[in-house]
Protein backbone atom coordinates (compact mmCIF):
# COMPACT_ATOMS: atom_id res chain seq x y z
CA UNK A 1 -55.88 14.14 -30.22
CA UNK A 2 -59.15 15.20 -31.44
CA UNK A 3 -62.31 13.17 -29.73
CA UNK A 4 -65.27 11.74 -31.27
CA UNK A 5 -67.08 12.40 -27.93
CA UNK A 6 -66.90 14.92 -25.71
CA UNK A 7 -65.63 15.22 -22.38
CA UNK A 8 -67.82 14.60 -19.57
CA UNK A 9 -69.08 13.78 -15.89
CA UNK A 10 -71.93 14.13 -14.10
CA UNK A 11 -72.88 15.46 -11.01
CA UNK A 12 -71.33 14.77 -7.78
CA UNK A 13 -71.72 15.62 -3.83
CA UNK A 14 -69.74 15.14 -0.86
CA UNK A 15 -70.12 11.66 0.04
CA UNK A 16 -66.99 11.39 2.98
CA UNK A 17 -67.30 12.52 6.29
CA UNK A 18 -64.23 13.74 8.81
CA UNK A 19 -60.92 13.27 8.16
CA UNK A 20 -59.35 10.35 9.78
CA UNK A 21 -56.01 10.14 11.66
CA UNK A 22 -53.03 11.33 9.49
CA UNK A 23 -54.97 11.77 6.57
CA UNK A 24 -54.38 14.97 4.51
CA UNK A 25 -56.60 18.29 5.56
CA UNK A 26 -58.01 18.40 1.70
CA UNK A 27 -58.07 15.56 -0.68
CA UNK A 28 -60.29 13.86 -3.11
CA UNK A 29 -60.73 9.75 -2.94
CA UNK A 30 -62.07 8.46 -6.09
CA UNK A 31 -63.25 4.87 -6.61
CA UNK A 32 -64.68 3.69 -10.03
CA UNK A 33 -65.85 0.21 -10.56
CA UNK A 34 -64.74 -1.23 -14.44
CA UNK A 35 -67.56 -3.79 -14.54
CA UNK A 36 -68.45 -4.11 -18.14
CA UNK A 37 -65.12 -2.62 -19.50
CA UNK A 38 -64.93 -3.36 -23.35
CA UNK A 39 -61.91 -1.29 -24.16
CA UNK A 40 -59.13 -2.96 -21.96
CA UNK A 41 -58.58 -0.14 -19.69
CA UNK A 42 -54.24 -0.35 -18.13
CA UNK A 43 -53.51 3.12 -16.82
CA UNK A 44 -55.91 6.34 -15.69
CA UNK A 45 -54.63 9.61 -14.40
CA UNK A 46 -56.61 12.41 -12.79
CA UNK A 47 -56.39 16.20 -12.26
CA UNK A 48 -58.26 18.68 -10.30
CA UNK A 49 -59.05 21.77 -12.85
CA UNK A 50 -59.00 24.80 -10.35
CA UNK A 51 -61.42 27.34 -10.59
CA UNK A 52 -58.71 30.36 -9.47
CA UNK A 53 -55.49 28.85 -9.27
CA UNK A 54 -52.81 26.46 -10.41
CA UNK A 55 -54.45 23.27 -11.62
CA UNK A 56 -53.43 19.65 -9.21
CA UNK A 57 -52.07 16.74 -11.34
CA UNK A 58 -51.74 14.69 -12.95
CA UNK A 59 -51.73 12.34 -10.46
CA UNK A 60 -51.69 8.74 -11.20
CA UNK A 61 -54.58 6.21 -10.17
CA UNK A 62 -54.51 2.25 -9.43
CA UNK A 63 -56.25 0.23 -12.11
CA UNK A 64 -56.53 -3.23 -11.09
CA UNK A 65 -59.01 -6.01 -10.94
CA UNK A 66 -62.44 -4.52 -11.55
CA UNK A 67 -61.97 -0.97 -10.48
CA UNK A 68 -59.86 2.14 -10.49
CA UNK A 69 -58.87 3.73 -6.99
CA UNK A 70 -56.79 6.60 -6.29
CA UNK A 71 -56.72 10.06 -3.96
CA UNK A 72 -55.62 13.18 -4.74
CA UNK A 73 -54.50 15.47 -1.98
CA UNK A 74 -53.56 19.85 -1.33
CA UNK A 75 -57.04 20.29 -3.78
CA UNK A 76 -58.07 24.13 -2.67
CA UNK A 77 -61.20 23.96 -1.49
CA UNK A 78 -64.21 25.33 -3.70
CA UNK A 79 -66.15 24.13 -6.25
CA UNK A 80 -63.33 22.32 -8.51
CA UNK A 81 -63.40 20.78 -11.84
CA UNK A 82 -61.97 16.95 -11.21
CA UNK A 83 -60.52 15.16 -14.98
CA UNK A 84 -60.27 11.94 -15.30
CA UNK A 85 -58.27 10.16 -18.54
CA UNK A 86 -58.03 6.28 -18.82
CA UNK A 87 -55.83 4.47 -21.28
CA UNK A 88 -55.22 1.33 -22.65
CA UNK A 89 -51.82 -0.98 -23.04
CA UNK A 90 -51.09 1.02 -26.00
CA UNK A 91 -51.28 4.42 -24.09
CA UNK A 92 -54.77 5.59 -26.28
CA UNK A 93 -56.96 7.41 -24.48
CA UNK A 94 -60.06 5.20 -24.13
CA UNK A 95 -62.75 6.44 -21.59
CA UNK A 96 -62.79 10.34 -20.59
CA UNK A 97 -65.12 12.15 -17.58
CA UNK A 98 -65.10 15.38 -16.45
CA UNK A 99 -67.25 16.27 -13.02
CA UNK A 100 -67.49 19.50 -10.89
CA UNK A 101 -66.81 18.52 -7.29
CA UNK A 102 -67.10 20.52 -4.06
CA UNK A 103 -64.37 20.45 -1.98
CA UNK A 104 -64.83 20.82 1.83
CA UNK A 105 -61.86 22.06 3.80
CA UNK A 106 -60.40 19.63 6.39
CA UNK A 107 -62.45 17.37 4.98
CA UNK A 108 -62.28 13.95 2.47
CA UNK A 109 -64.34 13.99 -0.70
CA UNK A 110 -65.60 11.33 -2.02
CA UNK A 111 -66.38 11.71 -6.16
CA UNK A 112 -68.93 10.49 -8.19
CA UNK A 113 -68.14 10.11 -11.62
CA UNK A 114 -69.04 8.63 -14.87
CA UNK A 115 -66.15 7.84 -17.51
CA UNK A 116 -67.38 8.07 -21.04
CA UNK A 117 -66.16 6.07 -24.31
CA UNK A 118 -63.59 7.27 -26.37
CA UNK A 119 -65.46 6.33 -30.21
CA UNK A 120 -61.99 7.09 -32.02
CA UNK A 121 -59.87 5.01 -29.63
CA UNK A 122 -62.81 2.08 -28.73
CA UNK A 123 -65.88 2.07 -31.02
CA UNK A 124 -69.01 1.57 -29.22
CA UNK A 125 -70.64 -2.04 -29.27
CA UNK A 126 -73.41 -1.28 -27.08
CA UNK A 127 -74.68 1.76 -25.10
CA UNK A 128 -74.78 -0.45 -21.59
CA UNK A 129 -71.19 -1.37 -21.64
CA UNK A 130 -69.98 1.76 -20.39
CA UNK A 131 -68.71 1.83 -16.90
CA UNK A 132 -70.45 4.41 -14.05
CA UNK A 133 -69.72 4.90 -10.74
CA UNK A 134 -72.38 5.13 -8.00
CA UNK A 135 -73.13 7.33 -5.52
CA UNK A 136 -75.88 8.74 -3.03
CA UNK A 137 -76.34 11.72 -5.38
CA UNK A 138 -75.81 12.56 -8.69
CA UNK A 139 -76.93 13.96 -12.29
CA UNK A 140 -77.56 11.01 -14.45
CA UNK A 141 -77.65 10.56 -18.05
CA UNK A 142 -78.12 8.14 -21.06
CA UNK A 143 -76.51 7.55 -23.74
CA UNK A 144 -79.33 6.98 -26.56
CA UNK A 145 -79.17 6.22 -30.40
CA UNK A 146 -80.00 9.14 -32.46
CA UNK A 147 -83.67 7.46 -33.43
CA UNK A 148 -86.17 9.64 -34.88
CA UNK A 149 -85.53 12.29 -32.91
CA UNK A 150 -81.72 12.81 -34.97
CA UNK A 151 -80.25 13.46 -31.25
CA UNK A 152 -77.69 11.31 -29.69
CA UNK A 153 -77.03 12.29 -25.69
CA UNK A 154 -73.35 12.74 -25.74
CA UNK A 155 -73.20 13.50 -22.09
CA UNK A 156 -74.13 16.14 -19.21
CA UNK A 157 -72.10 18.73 -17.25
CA UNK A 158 -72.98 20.11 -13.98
CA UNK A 159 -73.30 23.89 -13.59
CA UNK A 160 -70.95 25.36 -10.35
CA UNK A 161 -73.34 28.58 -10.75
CA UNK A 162 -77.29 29.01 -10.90
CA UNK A 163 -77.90 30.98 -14.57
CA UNK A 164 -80.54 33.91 -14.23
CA UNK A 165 -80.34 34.33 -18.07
CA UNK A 166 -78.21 32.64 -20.93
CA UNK A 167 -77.40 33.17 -24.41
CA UNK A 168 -75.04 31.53 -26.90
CA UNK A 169 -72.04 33.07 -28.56
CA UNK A 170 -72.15 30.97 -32.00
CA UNK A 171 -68.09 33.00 -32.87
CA UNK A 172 -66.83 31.22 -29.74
CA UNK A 173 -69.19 28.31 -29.60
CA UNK A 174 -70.03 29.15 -25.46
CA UNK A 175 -72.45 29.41 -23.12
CA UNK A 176 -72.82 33.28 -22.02
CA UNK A 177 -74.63 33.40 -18.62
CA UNK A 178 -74.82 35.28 -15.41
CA UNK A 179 -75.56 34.59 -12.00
CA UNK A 180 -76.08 36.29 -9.06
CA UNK A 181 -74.97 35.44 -5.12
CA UNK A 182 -72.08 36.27 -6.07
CA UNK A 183 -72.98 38.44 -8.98
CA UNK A 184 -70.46 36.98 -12.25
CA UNK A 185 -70.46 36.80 -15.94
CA UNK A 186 -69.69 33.26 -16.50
CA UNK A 187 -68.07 31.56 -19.99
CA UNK A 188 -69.18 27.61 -20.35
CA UNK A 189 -67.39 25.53 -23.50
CA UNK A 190 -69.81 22.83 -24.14
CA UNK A 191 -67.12 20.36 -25.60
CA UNK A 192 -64.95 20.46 -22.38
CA UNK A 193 -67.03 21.79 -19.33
CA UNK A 194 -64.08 24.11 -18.85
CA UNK A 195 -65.74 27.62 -16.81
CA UNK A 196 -64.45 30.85 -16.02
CA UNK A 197 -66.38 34.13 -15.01
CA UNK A 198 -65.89 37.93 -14.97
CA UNK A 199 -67.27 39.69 -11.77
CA UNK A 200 -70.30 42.06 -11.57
CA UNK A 201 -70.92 44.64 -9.44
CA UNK A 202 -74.74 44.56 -9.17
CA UNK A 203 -77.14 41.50 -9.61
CA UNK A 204 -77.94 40.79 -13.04
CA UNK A 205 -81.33 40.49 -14.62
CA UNK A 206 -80.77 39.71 -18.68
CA UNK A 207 -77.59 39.45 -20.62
CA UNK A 208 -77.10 40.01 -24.54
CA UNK A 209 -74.26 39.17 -26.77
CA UNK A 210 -73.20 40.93 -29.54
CA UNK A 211 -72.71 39.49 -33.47
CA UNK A 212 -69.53 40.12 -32.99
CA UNK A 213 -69.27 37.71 -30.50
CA UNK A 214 -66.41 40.11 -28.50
CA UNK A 215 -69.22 42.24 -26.46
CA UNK A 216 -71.18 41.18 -24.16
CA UNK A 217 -74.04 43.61 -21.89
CA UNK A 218 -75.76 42.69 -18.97
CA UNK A 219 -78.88 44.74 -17.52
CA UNK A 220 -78.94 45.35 -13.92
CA UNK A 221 -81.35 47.54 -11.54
CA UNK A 222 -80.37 51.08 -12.68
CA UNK A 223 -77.23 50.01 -13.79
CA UNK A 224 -75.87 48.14 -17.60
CA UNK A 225 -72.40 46.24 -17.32
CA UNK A 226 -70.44 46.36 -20.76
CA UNK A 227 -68.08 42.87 -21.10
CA UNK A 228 -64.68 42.93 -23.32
CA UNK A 229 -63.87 38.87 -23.77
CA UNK A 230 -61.07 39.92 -25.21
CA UNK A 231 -59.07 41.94 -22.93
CA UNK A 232 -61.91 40.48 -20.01
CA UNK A 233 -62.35 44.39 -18.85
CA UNK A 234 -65.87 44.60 -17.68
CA UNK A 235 -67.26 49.03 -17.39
CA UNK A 236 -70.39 49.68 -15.56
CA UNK A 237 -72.60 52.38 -16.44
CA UNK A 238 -75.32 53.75 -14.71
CA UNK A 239 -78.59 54.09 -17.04
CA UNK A 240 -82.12 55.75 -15.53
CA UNK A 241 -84.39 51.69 -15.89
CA UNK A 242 -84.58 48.78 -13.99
CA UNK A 243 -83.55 46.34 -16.72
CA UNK A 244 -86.29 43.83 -18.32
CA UNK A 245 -84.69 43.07 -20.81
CA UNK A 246 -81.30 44.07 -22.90
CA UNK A 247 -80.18 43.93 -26.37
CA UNK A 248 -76.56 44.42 -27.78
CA UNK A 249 -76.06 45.69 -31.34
CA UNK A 250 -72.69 45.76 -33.26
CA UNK A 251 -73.39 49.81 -33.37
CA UNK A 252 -72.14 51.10 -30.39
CA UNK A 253 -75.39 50.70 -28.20
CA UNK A 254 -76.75 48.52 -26.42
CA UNK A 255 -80.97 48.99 -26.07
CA UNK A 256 -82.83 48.35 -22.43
CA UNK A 257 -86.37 47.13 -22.33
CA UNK A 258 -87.40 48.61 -19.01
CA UNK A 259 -89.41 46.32 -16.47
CA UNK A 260 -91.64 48.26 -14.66
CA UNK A 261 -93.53 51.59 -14.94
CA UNK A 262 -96.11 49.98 -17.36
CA UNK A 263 -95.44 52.25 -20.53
CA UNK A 264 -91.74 52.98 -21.33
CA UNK A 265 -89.60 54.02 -24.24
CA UNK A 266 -86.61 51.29 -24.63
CA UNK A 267 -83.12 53.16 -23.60
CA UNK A 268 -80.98 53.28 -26.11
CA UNK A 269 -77.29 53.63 -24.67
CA UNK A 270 -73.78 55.04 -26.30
CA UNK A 271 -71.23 52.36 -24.91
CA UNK A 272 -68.42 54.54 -25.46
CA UNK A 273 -70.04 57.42 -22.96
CA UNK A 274 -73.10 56.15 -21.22
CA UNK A 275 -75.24 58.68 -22.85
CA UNK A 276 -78.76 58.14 -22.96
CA UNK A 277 -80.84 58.58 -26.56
CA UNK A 278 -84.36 59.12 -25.96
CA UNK A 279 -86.56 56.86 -28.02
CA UNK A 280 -89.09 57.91 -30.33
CA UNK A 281 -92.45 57.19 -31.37
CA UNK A 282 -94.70 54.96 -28.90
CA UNK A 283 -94.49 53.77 -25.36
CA UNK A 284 -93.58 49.85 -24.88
CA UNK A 285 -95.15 48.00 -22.40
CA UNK A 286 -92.71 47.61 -19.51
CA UNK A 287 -91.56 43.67 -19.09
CA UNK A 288 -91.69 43.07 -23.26
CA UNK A 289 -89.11 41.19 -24.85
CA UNK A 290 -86.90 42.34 -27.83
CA UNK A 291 -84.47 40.30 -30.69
CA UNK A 292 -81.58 41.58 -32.59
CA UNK A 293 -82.18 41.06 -36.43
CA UNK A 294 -79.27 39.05 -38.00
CA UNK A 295 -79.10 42.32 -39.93
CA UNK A 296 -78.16 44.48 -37.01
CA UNK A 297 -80.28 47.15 -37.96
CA UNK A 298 -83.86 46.35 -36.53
CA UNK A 299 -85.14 45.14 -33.43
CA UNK A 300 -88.07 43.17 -33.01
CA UNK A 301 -90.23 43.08 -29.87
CA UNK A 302 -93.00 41.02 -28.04
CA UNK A 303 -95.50 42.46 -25.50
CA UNK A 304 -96.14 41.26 -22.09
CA UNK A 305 -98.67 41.72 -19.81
CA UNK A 306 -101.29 42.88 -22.66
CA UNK A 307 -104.12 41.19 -24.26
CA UNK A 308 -104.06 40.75 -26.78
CA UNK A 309 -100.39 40.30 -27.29
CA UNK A 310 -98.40 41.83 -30.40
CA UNK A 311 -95.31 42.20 -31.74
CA UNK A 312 -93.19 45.23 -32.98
CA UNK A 313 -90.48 46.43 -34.95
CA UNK A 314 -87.85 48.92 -34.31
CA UNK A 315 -84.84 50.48 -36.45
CA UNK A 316 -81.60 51.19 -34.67
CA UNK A 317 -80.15 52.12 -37.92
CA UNK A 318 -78.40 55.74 -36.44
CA UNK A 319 -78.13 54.16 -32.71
CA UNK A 320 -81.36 55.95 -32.03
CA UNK A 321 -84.29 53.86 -31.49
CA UNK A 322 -87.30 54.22 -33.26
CA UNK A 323 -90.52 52.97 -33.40
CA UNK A 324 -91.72 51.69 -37.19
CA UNK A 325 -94.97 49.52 -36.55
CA UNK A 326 -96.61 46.35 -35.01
CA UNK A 327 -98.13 43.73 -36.81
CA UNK A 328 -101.57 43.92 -38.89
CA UNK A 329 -103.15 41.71 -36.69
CA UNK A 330 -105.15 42.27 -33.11
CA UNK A 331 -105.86 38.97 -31.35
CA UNK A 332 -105.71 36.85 -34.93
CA UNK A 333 -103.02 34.87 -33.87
CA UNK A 334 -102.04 34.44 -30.37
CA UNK A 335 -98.25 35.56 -29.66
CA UNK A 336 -97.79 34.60 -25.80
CA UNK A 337 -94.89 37.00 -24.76
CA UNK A 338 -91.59 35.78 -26.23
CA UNK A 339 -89.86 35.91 -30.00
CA UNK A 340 -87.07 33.95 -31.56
CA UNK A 341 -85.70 34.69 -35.22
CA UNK A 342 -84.15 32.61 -37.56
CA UNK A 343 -80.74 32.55 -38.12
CA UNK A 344 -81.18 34.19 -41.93
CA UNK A 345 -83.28 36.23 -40.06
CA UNK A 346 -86.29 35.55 -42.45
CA UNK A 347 -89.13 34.56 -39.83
CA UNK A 348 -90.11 35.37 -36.47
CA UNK A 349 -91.30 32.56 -34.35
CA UNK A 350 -93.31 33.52 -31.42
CA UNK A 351 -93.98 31.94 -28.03
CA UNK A 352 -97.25 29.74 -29.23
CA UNK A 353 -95.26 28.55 -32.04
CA UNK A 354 -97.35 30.74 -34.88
CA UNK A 355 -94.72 31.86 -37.27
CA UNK A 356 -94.14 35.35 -39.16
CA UNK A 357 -92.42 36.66 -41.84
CA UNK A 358 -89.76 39.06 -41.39
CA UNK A 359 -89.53 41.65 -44.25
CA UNK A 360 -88.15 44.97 -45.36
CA UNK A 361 -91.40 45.52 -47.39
CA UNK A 362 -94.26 46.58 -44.43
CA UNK A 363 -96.75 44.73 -46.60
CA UNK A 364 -95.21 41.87 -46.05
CA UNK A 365 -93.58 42.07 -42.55
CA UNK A 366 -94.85 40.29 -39.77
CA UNK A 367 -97.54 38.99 -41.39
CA UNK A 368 -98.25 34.97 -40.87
CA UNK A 369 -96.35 32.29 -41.79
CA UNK A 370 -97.73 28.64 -40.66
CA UNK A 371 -97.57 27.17 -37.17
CA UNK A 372 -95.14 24.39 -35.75
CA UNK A 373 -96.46 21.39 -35.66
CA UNK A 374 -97.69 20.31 -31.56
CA UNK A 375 -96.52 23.67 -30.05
CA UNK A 376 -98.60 25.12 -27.20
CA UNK A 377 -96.16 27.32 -25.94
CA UNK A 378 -92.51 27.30 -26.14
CA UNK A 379 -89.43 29.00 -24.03
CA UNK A 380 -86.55 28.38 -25.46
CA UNK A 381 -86.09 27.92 -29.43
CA UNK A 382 -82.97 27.98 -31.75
CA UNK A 383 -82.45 27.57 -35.15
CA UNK A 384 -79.42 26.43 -37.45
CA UNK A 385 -79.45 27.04 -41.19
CA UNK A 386 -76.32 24.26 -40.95
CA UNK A 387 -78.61 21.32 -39.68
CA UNK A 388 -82.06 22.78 -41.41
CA UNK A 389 -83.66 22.66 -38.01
CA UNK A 390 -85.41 24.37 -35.18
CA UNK A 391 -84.92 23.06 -31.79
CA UNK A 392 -87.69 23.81 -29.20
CA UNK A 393 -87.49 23.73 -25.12
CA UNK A 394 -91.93 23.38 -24.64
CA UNK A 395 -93.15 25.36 -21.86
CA UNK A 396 -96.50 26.12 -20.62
CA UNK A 397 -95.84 30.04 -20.51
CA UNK A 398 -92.83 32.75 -20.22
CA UNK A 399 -94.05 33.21 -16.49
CA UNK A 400 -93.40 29.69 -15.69
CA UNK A 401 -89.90 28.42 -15.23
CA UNK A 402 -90.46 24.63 -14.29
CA UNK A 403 -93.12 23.30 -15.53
CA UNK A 404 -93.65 19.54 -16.60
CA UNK A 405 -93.98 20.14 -20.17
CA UNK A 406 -90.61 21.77 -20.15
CA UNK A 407 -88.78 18.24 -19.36
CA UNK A 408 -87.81 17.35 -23.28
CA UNK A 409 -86.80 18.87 -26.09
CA UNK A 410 -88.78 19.20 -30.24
CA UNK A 411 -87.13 19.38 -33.43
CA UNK A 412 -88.68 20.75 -36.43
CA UNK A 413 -87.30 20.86 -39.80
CA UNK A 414 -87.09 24.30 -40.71
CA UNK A 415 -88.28 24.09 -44.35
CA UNK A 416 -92.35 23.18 -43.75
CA UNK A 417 -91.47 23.34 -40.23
CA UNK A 418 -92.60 19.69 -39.48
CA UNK A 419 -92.13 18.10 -36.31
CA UNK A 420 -88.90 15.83 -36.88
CA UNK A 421 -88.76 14.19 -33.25
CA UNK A 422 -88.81 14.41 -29.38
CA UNK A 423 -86.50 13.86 -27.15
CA UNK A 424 -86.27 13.55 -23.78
CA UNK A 425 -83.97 15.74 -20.92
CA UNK A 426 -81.71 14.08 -18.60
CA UNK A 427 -82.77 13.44 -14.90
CA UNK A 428 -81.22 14.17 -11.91
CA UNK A 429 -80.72 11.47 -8.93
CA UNK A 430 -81.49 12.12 -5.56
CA UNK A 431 -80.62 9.38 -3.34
CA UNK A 432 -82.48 6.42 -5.41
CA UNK A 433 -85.10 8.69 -6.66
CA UNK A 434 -84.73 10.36 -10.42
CA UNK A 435 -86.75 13.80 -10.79
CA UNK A 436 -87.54 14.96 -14.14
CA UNK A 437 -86.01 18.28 -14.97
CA UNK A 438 -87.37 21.16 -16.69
CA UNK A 439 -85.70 22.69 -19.95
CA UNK A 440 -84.36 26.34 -19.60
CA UNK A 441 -82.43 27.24 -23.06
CA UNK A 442 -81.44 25.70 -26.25
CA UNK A 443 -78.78 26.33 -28.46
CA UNK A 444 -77.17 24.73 -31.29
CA UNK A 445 -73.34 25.37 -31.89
CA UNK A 446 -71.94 27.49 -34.95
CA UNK A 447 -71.42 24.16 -37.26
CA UNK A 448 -75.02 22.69 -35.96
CA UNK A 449 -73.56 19.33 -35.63
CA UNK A 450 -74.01 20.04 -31.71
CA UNK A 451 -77.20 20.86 -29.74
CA UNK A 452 -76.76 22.33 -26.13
CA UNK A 453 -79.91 22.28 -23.38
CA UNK A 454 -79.56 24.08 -20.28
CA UNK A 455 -82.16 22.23 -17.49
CA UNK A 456 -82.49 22.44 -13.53
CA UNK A 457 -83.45 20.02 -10.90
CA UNK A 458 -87.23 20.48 -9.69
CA UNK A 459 -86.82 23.02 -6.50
CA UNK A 460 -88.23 20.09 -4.13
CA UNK A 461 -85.13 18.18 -4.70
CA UNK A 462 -83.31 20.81 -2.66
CA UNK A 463 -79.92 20.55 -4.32
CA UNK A 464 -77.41 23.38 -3.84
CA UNK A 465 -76.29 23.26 -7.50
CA UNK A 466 -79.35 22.17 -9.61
CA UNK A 467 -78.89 23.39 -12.91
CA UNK A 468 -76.50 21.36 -15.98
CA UNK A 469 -76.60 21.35 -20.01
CA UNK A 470 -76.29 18.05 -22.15
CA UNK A 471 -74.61 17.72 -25.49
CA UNK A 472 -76.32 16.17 -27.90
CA UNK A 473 -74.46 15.22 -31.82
CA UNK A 474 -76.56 16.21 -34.45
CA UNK A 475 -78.27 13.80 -36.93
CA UNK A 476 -75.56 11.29 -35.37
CA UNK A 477 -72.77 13.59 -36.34
């Protein structure tokens, strides 16, 4: 059965304490009131989704009077994936959550978890009828009507990992990250939650996906880490750079943007041997940024640590790297350190939200093309050719990950690149308190009926897993 909303649950923490007489070493209590229940919930069941192992359920749960109780015991500890289905009398499926949960050996977990409608099976009369559960911690979210922003929340999944860098693979429709401590290559589907990861054997610093969507590198210190989701093989190479940045073509190389030594030449590495090409041309400033051109035979670069600030371009066409020019301008227009480009790969948005032109003609490449409207800086942006827009994460700079303009997100239409609407992130809840979060990535998925934010808790609020992504539908699609 195919949902009109996706899966869900929000954050959750151990709420129990020791284990009482006869009680089971490991189990999971759940308790979730039905106070405002519209759809005439008659039956829930509930499964633990494990990480590394054989999944626990279904198991079924009590629904009577105003709530729905229920335990579920032998869960292997970890950080576990708990499901939760409800029906009504005519066995539809009518509220859905999904919550990461850390289990504590010898221990009872309590689980905090919000159950979300089911449009197909119930349609929604009001945003305020849906049941949630409460609990001493948790990541809260909204459900909101699409308004002028063209965003409707569709819900919020905790992250069981801390992402060091993220990018989207639009032939899957996941969430490519990596973390470190321990060192993995994680997988995230947006539309279920559902996680699994690849191990690393060195901390990672960037990660790139391929066009493919079958290839994905991640840069390491002196090392580069070359992903197969097909077979799941990861090979490590050793390379001669401490990885700023990386970039994976659909040629056989993948390119490495070195982060220190001041001036480098980007690495260009042979995947199939781990050989080296020297690049040619000019020195890059070491800690620069670099994008893949849809076309797969250019890359595109954007200082760091210079002033003024430029951007470059680069052809890859024969593997080798080589340098081709930078833009006619010196100081005109400010840049600020990052680049995004377009999904027909026909402009180049920069950090400050000035926008270029991306050409084969040098007359005509890089040269300006308008501003977005209310854009200081920006560091995360995505664009769909599917919805016509651009979605923005605001920042104040590429050096600062949590700042408080970071806490929504913009849409622009891409056309005249006119600000469309604003919308704000979810918050997480500590105890009774709600701290605003701060926007990390944004990505819309291959259709563009579905925009995905990655965001993390502010570090005062101390939580051990601080980091989730919300799902938002489209234009109310």
């Amino acid at each position: 059965m195919k949902l009109k909303t996706m899966s869900l649950g929000l954050a959750l923490g151990i709420l129990g304490g020791c284990q009482g007489p006869g009680e089971p070493e490991t189990m999971l209590s759940l308790s979730i009131p039905l106070n405002g229940d519209v759809c005439g919930a008659a039956s829930a069941e509930a499964w633990v989704l494990v990480q590394d192992g054989e999944d626990v359920g279904p198991v079924a749960l009590d629904v009577s009077g105003d709530q729905i109780t229920g335990a579920i015991e032998e869960v292997p500890a970890g950080v576990q994936v708990l499901k939760v289905e409800v029906k009504n009398k005519q066995q539809l499926v009518v509220y859905e959550g999904m919550a990461y949960v850390t289990v504590v050996e010898k221990m009872k977990s309590q689980v905090q978890l919000t159950l979300y409608r089911n449009l197909t099976n119930c349609p929604e009369t009001g945003a305020d009828e849906i049941p949630q559960g409460k609990g001493s911690l948790g990541l809260t979210g909204r459900l909101e009507d699409a308004g002028a922003s063209g965003l409707q929340l569709l819900g919020t999944s905790l992250l069981p990992f801390r992402v060091i860098d993220a990018e989207y693979n639009r032939k899957t429709d996941e969430i490519i990250a990596v973390s470190d401590s321990p060192n993995r290559l994680w997988r995230v589907q947006p539309e279920t939650g559902k996680t699994s990861f690849l191990e690393l054997q060195k901390a990672p610093v960037a990660v790139s996906v391929a066009p493919s969507g079958t290839l994905v590198a991640v840069g390491h210190d002196g090392w580069l880490s070359v992903a197969d989701l097909t077979t799941n093989k990861v090979r490590t190479l050793e390379v001669g750079a401490v990885t700023g940045d990386v970039i994976l073509a659909d040629n056989g190389y993948a390119y490495i943007i070195p982060a220190v030594d001041q001036w480098e030449h980007i690495h260009a590495v042979e995947l199939a041997t781990g050989k080296e090409l020297p690049g040619s041309g000019w020195s890059i400033r070491a800690g620069s940024v670099g994008r893949l051109h849809p076309s797969g035979e250019f890359i595109y670069t954007a200082d760091r640590g210079l002033s003024p600030a430029d951007i470059a371009k680069y052809s890859i066409q024969d593997g080798e790297i080589k340098s081709l020019y930078d833009s006619p301008y010196h100081g005109d227009y400010a840049m600020c350190g990052n680049l995004w480009l377009s999904e027909d790969g026909r402009r180049i948005f920069t950090a400050c939200g000035n926008v270029f032109r991306s050409s084969a003609s040098k007359a005509e490449d890089m040269t300006y093309n308008g501003k977005m409207d209310g854009v200081g800086q920006m560091k995360s942006l995505d664009h769909s050719a599917a919805a016509k827009l651009v979605a923005v994460v605001p920042g104040s700079s590429w050096y600062d990950k949590n700042s408080a303009l970071d806490s929504g997100i913009s849409l622009f239409s891409d056309d005249f690149l006119n600000l469309r609407g604003q919308m704000k992130l979810p918050v997480f809840a500590v105890g009774s308190n709600e701290k605003p979060t701060a926007g990390r990535f944004v990505f819309f998925s291959k259709d563009g009926t579905r925009l995905i934010a990655l965001f993390q808790a502010p570090a005062e609020s101390k939580l051990l897993l601080d980091q989730a992504f919300a799902v938002y539908a489209v234009g109310g699609r």
